[in-house]
C-alpha atoms as a PDB file:
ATOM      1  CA  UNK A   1     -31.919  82.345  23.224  1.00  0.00           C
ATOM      2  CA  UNK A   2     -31.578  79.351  20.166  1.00  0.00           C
ATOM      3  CA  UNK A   3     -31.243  79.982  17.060  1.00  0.00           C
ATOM      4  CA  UNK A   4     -31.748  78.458  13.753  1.00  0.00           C
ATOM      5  CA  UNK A   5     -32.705  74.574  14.871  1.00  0.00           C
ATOM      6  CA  UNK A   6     -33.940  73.373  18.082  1.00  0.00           C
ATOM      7  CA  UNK A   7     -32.794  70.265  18.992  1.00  0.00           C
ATOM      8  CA  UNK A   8     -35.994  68.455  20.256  1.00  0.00           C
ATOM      9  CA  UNK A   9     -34.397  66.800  23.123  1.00  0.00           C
ATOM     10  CA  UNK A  10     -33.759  70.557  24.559  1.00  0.00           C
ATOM     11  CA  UNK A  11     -37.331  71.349  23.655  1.00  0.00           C
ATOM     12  CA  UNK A  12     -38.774  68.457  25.185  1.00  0.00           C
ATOM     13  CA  UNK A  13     -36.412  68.720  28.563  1.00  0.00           C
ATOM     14  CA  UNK A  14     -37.861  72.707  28.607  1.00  0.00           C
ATOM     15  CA  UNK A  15     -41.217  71.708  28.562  1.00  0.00           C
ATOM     16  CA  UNK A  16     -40.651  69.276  31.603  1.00  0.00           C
ATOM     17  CA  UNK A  17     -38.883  72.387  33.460  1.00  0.00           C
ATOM     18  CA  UNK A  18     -41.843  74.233  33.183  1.00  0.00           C
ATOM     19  CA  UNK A  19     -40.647  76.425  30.364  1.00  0.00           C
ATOM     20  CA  UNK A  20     -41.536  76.728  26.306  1.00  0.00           C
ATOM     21  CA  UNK A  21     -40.616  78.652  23.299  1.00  0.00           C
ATOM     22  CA  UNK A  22     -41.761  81.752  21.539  1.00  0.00           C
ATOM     23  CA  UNK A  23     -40.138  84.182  18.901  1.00  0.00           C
ATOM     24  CA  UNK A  24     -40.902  87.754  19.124  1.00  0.00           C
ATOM     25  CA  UNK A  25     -42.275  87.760  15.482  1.00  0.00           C
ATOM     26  CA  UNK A  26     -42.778  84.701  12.975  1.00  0.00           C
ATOM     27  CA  UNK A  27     -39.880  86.506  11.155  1.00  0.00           C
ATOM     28  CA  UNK A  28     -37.404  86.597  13.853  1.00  0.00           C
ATOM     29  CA  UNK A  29     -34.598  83.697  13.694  1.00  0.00           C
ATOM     30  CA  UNK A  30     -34.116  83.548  17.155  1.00  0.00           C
ATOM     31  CA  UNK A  31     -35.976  81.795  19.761  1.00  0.00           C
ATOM     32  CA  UNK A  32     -36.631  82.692  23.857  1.00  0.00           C
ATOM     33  CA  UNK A  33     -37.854  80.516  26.957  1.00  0.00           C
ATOM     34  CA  UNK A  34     -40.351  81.482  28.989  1.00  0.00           C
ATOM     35  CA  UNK A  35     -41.085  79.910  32.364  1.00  0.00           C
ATOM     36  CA  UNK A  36     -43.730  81.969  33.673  1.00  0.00           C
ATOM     37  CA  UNK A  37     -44.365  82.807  37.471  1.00  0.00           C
ATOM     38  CA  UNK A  38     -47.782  82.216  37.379  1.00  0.00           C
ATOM     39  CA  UNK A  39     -49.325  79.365  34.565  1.00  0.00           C
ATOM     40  CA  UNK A  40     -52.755  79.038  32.802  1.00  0.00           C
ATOM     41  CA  UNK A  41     -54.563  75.270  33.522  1.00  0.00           C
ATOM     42  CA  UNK A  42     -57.508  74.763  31.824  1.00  0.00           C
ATOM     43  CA  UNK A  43     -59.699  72.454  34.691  1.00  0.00           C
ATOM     44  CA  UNK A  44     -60.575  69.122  32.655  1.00  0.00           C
ATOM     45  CA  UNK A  45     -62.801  67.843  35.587  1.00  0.00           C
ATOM     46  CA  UNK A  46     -65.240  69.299  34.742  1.00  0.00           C
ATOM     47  CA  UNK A  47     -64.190  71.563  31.935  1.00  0.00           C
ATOM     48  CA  UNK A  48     -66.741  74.433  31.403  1.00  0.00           C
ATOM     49  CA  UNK A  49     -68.088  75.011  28.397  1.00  0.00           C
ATOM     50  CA  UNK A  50     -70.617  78.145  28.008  1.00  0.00           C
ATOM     51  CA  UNK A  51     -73.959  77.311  27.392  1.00  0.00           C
ATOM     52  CA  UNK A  52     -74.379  78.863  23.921  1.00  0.00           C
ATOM     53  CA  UNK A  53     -71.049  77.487  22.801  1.00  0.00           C
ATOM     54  CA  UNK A  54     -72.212  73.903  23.736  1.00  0.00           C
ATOM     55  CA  UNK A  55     -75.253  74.379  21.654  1.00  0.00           C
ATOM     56  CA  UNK A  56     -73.488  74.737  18.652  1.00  0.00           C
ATOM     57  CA  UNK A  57     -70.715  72.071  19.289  1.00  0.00           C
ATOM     58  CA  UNK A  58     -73.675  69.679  19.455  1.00  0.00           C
ATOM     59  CA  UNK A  59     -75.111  71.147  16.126  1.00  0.00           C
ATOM     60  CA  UNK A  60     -72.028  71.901  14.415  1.00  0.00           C
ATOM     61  CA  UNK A  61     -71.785  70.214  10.931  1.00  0.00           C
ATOM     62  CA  UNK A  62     -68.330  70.880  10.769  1.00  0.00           C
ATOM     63  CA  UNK A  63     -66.083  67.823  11.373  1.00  0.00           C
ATOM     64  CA  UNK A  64     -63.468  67.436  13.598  1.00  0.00           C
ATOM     65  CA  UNK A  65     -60.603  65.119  12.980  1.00  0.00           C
ATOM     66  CA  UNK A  66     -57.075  64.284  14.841  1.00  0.00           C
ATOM     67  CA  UNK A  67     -53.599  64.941  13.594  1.00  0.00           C
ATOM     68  CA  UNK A  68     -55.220  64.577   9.705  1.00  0.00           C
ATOM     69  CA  UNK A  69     -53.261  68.280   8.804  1.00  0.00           C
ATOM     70  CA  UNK A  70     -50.787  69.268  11.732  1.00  0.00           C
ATOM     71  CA  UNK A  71     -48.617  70.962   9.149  1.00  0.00           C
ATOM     72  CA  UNK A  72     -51.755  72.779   8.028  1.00  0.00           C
ATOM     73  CA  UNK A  73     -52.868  73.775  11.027  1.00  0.00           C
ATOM     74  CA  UNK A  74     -49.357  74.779  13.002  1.00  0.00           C
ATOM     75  CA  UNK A  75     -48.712  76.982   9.456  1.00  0.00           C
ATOM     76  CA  UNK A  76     -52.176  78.617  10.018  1.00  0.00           C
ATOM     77  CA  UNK A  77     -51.545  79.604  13.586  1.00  0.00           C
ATOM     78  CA  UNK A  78     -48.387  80.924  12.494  1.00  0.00           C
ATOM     79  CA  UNK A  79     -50.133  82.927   9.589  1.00  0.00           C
ATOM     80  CA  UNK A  80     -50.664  86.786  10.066  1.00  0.00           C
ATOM     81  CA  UNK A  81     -54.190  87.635  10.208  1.00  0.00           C
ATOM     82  CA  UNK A  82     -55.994  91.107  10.129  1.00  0.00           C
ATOM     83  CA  UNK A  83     -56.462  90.802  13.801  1.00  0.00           C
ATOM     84  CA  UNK A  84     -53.349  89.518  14.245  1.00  0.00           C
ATOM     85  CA  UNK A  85     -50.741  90.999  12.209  1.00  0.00           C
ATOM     86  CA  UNK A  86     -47.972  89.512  14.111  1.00  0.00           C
ATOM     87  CA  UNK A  87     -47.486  85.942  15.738  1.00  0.00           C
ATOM     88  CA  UNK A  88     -44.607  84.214  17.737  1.00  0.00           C
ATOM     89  CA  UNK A  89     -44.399  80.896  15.658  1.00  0.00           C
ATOM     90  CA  UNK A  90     -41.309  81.194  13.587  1.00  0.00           C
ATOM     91  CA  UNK A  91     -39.745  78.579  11.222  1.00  0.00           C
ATOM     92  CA  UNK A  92     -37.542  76.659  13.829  1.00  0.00           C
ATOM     93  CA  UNK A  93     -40.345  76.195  16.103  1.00  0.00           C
ATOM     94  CA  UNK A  94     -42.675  74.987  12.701  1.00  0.00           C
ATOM     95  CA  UNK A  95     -39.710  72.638  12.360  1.00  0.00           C
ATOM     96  CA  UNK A  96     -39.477  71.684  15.702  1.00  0.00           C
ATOM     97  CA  UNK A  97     -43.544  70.571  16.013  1.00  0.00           C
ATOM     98  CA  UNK A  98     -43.313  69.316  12.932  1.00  0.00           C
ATOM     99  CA  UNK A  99     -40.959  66.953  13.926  1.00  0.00           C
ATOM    100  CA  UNK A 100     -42.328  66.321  17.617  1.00  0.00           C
ATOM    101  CA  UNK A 101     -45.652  65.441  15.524  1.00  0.00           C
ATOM    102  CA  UNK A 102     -43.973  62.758  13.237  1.00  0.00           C
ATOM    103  CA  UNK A 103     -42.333  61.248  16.705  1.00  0.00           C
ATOM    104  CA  UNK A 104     -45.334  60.775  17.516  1.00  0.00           C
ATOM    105  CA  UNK A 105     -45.581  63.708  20.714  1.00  0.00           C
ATOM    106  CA  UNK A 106     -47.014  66.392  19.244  1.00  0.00           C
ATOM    107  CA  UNK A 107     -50.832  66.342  17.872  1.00  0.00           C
ATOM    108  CA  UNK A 108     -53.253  68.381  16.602  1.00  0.00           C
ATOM    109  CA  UNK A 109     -57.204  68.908  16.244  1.00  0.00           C
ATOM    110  CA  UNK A 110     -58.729  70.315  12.821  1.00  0.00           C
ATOM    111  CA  UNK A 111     -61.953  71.523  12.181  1.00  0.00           C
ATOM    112  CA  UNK A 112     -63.844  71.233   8.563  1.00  0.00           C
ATOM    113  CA  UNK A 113     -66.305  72.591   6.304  1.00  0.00           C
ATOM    114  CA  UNK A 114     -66.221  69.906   3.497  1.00  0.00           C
ATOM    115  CA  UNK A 115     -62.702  69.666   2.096  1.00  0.00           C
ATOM    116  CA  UNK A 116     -61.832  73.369   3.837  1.00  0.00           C
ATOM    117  CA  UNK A 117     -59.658  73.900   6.745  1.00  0.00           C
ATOM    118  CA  UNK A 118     -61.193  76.630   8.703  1.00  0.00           C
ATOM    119  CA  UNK A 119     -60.125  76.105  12.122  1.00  0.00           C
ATOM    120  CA  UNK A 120     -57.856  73.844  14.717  1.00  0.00           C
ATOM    121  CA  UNK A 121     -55.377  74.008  17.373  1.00  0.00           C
ATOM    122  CA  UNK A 122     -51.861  72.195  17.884  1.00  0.00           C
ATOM    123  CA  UNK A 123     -50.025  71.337  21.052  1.00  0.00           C
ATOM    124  CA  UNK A 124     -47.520  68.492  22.456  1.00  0.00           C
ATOM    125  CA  UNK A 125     -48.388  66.007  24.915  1.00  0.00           C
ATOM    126  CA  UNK A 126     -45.960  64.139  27.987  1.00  0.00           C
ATOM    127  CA  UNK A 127     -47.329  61.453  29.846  1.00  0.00           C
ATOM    128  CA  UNK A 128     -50.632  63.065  31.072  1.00  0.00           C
ATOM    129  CA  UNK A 129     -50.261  66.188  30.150  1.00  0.00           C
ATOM    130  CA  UNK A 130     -51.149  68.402  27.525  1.00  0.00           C
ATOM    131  CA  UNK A 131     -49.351  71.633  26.911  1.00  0.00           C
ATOM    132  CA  UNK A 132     -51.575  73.607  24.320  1.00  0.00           C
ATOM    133  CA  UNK A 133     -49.480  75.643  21.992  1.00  0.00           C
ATOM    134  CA  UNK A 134     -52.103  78.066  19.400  1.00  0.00           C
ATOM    135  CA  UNK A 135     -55.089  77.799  17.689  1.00  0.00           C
ATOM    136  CA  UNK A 136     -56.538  80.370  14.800  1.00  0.00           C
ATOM    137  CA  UNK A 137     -60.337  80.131  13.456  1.00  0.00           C
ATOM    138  CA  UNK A 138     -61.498  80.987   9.711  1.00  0.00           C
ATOM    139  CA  UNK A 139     -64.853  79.915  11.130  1.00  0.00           C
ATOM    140  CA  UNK A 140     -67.309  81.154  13.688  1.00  0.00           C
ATOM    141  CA  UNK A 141     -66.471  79.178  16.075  1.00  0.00           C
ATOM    142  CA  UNK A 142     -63.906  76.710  14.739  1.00  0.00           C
ATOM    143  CA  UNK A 143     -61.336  77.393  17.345  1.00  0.00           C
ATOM    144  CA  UNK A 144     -63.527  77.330  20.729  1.00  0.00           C
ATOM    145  CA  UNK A 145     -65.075  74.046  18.636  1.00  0.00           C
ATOM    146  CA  UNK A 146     -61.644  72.429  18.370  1.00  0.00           C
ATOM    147  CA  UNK A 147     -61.030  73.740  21.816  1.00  0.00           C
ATOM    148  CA  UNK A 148     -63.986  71.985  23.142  1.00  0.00           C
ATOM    149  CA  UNK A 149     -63.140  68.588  21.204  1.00  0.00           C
ATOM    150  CA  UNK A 150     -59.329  68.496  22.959  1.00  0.00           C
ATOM    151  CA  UNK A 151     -60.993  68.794  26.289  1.00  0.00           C
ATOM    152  CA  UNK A 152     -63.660  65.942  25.966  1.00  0.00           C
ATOM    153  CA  UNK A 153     -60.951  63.875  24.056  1.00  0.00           C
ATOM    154  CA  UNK A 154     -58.271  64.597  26.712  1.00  0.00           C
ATOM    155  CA  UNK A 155     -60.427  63.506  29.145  1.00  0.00           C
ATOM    156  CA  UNK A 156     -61.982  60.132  27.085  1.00  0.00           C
ATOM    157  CA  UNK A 157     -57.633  59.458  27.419  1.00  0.00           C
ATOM    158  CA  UNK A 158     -57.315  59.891  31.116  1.00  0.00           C
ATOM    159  CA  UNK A 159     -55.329  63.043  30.896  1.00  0.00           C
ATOM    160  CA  UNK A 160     -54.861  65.395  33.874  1.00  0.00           C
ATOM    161  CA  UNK A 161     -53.274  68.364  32.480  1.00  0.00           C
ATOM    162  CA  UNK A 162     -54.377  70.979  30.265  1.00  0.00           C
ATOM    163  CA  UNK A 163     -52.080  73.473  30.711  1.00  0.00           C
ATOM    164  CA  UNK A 164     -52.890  76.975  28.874  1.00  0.00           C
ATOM    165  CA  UNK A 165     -49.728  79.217  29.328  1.00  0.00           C
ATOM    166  CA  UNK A 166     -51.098  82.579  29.829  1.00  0.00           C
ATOM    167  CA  UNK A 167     -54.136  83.585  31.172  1.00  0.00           C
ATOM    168  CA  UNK A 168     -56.505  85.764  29.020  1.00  0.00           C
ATOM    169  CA  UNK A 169     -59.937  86.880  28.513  1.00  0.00           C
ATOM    170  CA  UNK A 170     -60.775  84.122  25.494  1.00  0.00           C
ATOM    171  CA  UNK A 171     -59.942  81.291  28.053  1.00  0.00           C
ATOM    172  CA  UNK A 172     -61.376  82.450  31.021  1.00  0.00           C
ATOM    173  CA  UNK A 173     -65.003  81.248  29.615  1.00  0.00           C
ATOM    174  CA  UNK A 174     -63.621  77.949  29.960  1.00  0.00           C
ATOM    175  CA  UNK A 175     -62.816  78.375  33.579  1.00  0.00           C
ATOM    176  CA  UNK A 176     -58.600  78.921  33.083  1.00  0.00           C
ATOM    177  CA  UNK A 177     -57.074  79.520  36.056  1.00  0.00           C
ATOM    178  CA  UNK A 178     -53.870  80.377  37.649  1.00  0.00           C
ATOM    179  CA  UNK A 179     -51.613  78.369  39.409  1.00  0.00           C
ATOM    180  CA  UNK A 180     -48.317  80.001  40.700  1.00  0.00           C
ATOM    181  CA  UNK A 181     -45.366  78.262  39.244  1.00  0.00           C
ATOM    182  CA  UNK A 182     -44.171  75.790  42.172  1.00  0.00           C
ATOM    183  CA  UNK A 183     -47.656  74.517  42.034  1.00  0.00           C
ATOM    184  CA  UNK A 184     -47.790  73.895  38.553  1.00  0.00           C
ATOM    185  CA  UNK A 185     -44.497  72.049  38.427  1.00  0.00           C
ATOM    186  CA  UNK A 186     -46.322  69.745  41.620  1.00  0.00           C
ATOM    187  CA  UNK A 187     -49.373  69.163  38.884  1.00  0.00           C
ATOM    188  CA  UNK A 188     -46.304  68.406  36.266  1.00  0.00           C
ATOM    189  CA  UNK A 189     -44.962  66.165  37.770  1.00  0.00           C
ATOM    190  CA  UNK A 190     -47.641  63.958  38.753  1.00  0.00           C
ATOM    191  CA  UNK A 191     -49.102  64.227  35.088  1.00  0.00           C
ATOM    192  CA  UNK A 192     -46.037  63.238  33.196  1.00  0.00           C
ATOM    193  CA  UNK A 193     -45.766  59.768  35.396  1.00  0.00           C
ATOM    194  CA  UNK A 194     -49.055  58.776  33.258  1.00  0.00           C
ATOM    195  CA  UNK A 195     -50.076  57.291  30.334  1.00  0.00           C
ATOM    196  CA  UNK A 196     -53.107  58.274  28.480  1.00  0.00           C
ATOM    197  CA  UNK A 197     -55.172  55.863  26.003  1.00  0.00           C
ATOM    198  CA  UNK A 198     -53.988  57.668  22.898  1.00  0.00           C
ATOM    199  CA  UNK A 199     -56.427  55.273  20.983  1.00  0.00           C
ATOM    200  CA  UNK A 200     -59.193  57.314  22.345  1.00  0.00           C
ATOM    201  CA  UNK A 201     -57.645  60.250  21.838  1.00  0.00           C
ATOM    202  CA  UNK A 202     -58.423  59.942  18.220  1.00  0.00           C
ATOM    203  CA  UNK A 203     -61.671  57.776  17.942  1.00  0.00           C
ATOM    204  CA  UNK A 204     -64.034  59.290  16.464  1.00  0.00           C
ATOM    205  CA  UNK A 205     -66.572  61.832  18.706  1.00  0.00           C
ATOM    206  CA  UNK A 206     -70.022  63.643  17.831  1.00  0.00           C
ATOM    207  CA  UNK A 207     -70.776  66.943  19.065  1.00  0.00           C
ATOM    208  CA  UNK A 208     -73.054  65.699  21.387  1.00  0.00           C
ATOM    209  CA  UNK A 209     -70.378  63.604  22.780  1.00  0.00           C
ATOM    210  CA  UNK A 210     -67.908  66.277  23.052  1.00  0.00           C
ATOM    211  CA  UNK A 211     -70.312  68.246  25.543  1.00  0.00           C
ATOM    212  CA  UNK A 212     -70.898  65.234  27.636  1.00  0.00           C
ATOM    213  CA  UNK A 213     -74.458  64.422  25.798  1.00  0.00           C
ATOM    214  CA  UNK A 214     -74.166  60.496  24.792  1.00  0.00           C
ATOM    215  CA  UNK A 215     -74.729  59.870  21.117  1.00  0.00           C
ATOM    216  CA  UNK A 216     -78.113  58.339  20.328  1.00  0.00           C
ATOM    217  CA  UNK A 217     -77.946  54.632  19.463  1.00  0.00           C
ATOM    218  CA  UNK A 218     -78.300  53.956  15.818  1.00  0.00           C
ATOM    219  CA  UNK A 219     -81.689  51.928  15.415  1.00  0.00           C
ATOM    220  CA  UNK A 220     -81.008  49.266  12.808  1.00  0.00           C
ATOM    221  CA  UNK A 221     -83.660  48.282  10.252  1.00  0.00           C
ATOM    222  CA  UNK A 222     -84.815  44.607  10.765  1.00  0.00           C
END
């Protein structure tokens, strides 16, 4: 158990042991590790999208950006909802993102209806892999949207690793599986030697794009 602060060295040394942190309520000032037996990948070659969902990522008018609100969106996740009255993001690990993110390690995608956040997800990323942390949706949609968008970015960066936690019935439409831990750490370790393009990572992508349909050429006017 921590308490209080956690140093970000310690947090970033878990996360390459296979472990990570959760609180048992957003209230609660101490924090656990877990280092599960078995771990939830999300495949990124391919990753599966559902047909219906792909539809409306490609005719979504919500916009997607990068890292524009990772305080915004890291305080949403943390926020209790009616379906979720109680959450395991408490104020040291807020502080602890929050800090990975201004290092530069920690990023996050954010979904928008005009000037309105209504959905994203956060996580932190080492070498090639990308450990996904929470995600919450005001939207229809927002979060599997934002969901899709890390994927296709992930992969645009030459990331390997998409690494879920826990299985559950949400992420099994995207084809999570399970790997059992010594595995995992195998797929760790061979991730974390890399280094992803981080400049595509946040360029700019249409929906189209982010379900592997190549945006149309812009004709210019003569």
């Amino acid at each position: 158990m921590s308490r209080g602060v956690i140093p970000l060295d310690l947090l970033l040394r878990a996360y390459r042991d296979g472990a990570f942190p959760m609180a048992e309520t957003a209230d609660d000032a101490e924090v656990g590790w877990v280092r599960p037996h078995v771990r939830a990948i999300l495949p990124l070659d391919p990753f599966r999208v559902p047909s219906r969902l792909a539809r409306t990522v490609r005719k979504s008018p919500l916009a997607v950006t990068t890292d524009h609100a990772f305080g915004e969106v890291i305080a949403s996740c943390a926020a209790a909802t009616v379906g979720r009255p109680e959450t395991w993001i408490n104020g040291a690990i807020r502080d602890a993102y929050v800090a990975l993110h201004a290092a530069g390690a920690a990023h996050s995608v954010e979904i928008w209806d005009a000037d309105s956040l209504v959905g994203g997800l956060y996580g932190l990323r080492m070498g090639g892999a990308f450990f996904g942390e929470s995600m919450f949706s005001r939207a229809t949609d927002a979060s599997k949207i934002a969901l899709v968008h890390l994927a296709a970015r992930l992969n645009r960066a030459g990331f390997v690793l998409l690494d879920a936690q826990f299985e559950n019935p949400h992420l099994d439409q995207f084809g999570a599986r399970a790997v059992p831990h010594a595995a995992y750490m195998r797929m760790l370790d061979a991730a974390v030697a890399m280094e992803p393009d981080m400049t595509l990572f946040h360029a700019p992508m249409s929906g189209p794009e982010a379900v592997g349909q190549p945006r149309q050429p812009t004709i210019q006017a003569s």
